[in-house]
N, C-alpha and C. Protein backbone atom coordinates (compact mmCIF):
# COMPACT_ATOMS: atom_id res chain seq x y z
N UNK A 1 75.45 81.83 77.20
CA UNK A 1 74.12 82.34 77.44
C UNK A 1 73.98 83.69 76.76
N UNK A 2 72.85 83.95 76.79
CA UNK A 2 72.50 85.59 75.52
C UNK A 2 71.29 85.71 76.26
N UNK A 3 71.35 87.07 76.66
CA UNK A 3 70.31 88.09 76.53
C UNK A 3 69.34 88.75 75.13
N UNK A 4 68.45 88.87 75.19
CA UNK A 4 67.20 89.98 74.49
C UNK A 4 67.57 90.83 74.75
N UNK A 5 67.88 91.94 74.38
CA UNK A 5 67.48 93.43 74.54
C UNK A 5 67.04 94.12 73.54
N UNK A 6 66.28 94.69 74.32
CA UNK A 6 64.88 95.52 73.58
C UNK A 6 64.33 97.21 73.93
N UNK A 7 64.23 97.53 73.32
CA UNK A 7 64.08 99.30 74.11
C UNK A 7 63.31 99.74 73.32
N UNK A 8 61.89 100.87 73.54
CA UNK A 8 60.73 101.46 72.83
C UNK A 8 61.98 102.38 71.87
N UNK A 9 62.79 103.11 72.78
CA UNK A 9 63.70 104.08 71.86
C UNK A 9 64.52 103.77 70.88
N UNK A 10 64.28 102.84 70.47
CA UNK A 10 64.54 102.18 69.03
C UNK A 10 63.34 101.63 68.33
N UNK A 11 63.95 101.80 67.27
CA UNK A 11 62.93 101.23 66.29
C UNK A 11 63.05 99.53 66.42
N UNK A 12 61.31 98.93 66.28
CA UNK A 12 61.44 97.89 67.04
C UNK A 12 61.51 96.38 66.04
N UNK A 13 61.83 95.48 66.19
CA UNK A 13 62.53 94.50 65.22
C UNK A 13 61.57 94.26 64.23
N UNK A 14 61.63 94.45 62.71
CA UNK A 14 60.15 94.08 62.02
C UNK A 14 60.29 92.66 61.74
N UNK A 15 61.08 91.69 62.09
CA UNK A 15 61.29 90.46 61.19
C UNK A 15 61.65 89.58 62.55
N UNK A 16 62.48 88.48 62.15
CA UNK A 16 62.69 87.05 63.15
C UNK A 16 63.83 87.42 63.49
N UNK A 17 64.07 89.03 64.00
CA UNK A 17 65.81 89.25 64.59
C UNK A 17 65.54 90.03 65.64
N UNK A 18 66.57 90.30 66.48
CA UNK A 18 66.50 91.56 67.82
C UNK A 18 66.82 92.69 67.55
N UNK A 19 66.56 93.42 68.42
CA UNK A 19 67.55 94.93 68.31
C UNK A 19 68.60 94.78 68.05
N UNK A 20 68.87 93.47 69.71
CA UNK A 20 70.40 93.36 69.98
C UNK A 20 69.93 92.24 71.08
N UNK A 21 71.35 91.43 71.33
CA UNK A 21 71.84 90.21 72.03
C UNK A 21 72.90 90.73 72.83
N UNK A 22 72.89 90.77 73.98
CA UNK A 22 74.26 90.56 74.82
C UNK A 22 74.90 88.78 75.13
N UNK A 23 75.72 89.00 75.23
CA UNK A 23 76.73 88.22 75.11
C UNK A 23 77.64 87.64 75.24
N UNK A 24 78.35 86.80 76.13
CA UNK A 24 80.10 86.63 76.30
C UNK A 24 80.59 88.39 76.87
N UNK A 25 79.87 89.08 77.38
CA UNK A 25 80.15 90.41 77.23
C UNK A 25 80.38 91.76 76.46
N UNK A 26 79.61 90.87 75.07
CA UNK A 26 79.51 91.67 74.56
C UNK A 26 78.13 92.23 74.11
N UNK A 27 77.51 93.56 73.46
CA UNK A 27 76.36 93.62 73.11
C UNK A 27 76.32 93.69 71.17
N UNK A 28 75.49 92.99 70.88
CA UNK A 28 75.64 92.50 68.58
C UNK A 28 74.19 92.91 68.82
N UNK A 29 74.52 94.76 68.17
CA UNK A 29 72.91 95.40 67.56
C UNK A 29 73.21 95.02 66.48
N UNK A 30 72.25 95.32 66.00
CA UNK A 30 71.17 94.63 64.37
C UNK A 30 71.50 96.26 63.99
N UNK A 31 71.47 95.81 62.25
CA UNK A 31 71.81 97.02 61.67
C UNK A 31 70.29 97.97 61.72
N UNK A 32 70.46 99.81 62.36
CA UNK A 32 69.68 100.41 62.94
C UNK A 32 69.45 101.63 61.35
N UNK A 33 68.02 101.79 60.97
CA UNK A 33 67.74 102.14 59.79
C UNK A 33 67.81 103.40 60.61
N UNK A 34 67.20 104.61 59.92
CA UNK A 34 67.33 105.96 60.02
C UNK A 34 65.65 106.32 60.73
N UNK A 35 65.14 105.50 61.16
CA UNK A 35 63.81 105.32 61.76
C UNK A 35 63.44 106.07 62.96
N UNK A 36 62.62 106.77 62.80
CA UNK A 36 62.14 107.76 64.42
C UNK A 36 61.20 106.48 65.06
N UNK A 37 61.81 106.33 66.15
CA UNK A 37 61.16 105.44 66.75
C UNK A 37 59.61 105.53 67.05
N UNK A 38 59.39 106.51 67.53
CA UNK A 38 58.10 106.90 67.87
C UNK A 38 56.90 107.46 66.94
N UNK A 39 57.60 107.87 65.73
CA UNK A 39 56.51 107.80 64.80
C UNK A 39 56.00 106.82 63.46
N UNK A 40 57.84 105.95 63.40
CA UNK A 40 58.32 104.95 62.51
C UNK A 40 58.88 105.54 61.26
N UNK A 41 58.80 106.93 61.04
CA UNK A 41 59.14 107.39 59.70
C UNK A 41 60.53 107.71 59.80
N UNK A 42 60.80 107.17 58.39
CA UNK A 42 62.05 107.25 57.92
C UNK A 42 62.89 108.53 57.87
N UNK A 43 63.78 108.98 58.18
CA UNK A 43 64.66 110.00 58.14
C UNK A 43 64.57 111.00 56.57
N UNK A 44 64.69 112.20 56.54
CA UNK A 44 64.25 112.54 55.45
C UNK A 44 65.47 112.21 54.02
N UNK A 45 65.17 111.93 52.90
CA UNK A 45 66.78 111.52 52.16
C UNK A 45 67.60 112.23 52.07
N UNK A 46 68.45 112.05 53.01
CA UNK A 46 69.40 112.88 53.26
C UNK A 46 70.57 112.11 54.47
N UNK A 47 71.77 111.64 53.51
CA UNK A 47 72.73 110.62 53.83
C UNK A 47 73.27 111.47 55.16
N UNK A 48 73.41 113.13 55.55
CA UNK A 48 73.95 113.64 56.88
C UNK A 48 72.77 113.01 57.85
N UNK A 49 71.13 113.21 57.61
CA UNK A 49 70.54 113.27 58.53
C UNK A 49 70.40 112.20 58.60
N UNK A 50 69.63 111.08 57.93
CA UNK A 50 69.89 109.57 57.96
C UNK A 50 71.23 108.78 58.66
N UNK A 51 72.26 109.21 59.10
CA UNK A 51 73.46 108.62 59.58
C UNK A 51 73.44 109.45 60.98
N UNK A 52 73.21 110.20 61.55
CA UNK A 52 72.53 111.19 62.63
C UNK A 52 71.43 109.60 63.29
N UNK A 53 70.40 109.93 62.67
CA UNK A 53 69.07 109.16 63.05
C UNK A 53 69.39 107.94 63.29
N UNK A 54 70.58 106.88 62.57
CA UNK A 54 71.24 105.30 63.20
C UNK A 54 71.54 105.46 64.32
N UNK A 55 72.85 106.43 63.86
CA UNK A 55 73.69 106.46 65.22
C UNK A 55 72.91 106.69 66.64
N UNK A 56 71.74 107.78 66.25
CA UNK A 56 70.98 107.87 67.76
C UNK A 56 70.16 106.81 67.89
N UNK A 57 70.24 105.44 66.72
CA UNK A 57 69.12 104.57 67.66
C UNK A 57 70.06 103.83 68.20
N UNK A 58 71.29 103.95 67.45
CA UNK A 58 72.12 102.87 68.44
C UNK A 58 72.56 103.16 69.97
N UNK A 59 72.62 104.58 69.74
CA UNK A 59 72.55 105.39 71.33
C UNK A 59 71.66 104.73 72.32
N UNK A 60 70.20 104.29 71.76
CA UNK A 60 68.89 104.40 72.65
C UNK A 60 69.43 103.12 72.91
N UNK A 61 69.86 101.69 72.09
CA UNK A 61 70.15 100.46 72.48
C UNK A 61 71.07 100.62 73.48
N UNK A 62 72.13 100.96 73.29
CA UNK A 62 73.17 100.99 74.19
C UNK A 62 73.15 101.82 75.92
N UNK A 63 72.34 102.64 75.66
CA UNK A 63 71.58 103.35 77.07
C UNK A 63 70.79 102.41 77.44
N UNK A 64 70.23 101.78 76.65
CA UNK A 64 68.81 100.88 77.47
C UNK A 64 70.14 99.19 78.15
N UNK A 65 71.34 99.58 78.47
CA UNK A 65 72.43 98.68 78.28
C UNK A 65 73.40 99.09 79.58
N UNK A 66 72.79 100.68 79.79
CA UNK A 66 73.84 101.62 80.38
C UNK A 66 75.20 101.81 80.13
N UNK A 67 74.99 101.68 78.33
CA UNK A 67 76.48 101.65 77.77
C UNK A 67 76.19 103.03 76.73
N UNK A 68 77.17 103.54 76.39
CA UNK A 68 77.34 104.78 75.45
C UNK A 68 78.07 104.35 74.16
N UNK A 69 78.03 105.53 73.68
CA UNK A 69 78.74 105.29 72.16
C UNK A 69 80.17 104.68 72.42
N UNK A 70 81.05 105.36 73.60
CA UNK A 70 82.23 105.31 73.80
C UNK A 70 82.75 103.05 74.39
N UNK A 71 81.82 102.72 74.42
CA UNK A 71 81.93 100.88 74.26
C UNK A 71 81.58 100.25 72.86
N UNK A 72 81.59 101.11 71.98
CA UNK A 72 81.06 100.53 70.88
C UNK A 72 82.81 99.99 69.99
N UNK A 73 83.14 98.89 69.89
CA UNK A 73 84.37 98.50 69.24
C UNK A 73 84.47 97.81 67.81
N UNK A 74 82.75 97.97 67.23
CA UNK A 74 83.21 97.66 65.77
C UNK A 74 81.84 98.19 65.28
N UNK A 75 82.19 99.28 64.19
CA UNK A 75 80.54 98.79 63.51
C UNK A 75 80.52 99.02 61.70
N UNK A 76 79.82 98.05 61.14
CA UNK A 76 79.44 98.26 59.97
C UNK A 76 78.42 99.35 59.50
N UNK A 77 78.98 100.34 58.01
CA UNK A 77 78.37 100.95 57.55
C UNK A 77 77.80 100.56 56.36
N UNK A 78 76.14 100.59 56.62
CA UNK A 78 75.66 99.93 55.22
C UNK A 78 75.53 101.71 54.19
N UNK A 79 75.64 101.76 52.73
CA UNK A 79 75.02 102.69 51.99
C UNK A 79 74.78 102.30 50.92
N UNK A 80 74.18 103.18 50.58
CA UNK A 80 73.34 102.92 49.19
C UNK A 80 74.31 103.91 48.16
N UNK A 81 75.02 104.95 48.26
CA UNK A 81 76.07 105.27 47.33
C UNK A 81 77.19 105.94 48.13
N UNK A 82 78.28 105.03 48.12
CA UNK A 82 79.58 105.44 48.49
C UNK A 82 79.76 106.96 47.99
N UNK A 83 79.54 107.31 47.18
CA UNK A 83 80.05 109.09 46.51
C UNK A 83 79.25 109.33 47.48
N UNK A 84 78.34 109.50 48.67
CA UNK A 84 78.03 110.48 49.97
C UNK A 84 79.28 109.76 51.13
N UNK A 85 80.02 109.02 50.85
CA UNK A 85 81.00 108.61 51.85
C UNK A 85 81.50 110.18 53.21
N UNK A 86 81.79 111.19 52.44
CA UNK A 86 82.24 112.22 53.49
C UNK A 86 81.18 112.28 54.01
N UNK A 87 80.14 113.06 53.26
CA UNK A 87 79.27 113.19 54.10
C UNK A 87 78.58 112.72 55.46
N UNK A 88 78.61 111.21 55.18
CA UNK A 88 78.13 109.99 56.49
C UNK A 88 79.43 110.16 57.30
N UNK A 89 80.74 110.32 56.58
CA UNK A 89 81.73 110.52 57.85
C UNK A 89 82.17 111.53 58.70
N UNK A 90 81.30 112.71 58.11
CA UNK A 90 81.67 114.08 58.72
C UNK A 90 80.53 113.58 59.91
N UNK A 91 79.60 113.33 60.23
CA UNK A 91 78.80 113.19 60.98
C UNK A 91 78.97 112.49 61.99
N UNK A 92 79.29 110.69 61.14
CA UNK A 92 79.99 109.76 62.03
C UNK A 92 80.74 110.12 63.20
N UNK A 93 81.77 110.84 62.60
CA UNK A 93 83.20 111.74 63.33
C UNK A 93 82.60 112.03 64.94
N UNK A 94 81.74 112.86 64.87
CA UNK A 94 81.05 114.22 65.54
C UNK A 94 80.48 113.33 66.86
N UNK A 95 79.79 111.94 66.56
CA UNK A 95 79.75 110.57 67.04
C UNK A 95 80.70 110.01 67.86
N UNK A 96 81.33 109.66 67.45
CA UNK A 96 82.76 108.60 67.57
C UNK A 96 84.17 109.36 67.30
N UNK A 97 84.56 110.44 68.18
CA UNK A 97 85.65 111.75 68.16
C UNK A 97 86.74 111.41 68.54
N UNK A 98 86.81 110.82 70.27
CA UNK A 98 87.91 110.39 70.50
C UNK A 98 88.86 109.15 70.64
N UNK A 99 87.72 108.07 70.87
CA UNK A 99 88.57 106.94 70.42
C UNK A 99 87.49 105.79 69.56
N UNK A 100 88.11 106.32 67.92
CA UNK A 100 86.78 105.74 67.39
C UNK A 100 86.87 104.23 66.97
N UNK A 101 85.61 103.65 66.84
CA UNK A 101 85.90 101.82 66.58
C UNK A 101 86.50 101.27 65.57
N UNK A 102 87.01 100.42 65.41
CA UNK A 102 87.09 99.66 63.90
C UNK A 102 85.67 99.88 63.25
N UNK A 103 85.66 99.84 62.11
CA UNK A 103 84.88 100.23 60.73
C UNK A 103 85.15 99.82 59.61
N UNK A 104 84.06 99.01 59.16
CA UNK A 104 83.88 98.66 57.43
C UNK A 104 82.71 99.37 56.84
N UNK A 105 83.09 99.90 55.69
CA UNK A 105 81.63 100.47 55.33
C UNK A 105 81.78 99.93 54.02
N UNK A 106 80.37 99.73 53.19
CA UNK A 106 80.04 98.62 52.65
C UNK A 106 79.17 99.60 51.71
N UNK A 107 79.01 99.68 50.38
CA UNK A 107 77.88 99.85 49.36
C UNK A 107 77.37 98.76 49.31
N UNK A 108 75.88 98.91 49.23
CA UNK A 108 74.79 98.15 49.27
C UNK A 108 73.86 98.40 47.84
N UNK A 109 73.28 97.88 46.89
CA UNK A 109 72.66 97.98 46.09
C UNK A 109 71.13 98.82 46.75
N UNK A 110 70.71 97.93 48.12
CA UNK A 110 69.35 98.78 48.23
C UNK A 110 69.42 98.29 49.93
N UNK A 111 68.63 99.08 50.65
CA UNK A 111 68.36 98.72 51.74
C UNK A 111 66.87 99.11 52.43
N UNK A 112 66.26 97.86 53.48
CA UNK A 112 65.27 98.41 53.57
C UNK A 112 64.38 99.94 54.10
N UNK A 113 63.18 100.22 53.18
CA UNK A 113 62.10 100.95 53.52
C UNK A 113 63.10 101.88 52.47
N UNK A 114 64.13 101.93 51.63
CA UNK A 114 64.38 102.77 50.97
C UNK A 114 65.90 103.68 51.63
N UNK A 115 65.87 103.50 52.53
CA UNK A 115 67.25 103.85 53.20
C UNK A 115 68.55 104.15 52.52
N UNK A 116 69.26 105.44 52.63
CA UNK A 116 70.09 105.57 52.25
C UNK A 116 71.87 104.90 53.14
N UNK A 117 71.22 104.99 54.82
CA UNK A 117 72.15 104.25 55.34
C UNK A 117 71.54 103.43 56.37
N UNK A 118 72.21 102.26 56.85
CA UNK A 118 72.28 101.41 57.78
C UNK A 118 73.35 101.31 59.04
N UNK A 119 73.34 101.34 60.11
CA UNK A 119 74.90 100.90 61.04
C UNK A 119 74.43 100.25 61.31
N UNK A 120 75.40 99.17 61.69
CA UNK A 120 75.41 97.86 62.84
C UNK A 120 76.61 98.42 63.95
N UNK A 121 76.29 97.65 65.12
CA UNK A 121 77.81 97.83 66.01
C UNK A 121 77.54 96.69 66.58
N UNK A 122 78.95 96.47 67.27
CA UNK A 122 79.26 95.29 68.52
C UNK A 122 80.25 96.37 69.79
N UNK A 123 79.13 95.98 70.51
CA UNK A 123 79.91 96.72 72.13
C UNK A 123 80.27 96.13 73.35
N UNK A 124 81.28 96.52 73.91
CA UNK A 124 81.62 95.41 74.87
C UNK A 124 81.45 96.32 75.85
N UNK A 125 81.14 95.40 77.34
CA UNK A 125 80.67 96.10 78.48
C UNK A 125 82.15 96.49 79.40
């Protein structure tokens, strides 16, 4: 069986996918653009602040879950140029400090609305 979950404090699904699905106990968010939820605009280009702006929508999913960053056990990094790699990871870090998830991060040719990054995660309750 699978749950919907859905929360205003995320940016809200534009296409035929969810935020996120819970699961077997686990929660599979959808990769979270750099999007202010409440006004829809994109994060300014800028791979520190854009990787800031995911990570806090994945925050808002996972609160609307009563789960925190600290259940999150895998997530994909989408970018648009690996040469900002520190950069997205100095931030990441600051995120995910003391016991951080498995991680793939991935160059992407393009991503939507122009995005310099994307995360996905999977969290278990």
């Amino acid at each position: 069986m699978k749950t919907i979950i859905s929360t205003p404090n995320a940016p809200a699904a534009v296409g035929p996918y969810s935020q996120a699905v819970a699961a077997n106990g686990f929660i599979f968010i959808s990769g979270q653009l750099p999007i202010d939820p409440a006004s829809g605009v994109l994060a300014e280009a800028d791979t520190a602040k854009q990787t800031e702006a995911s990570i806090k929508n994945l925050q808002a999913i996972l609160l609307a879950e009563g789960l925190t960053l600290g259940s999150v056990v895998k997530t994909t990094v989408f970018m648009t140029d690996l040469k900002e790699f520190a950069r997205m990871n100095e931030v990441y870090s600051r995120f995910f400090d003391k016991t951080p998830p498995a991680r793939a991060t991935v160059e992407v040719k393009a991503l939507p609305k122009g995005a310099l990054v994307e995360i996905e995660a999977i969290a278990a309750r």
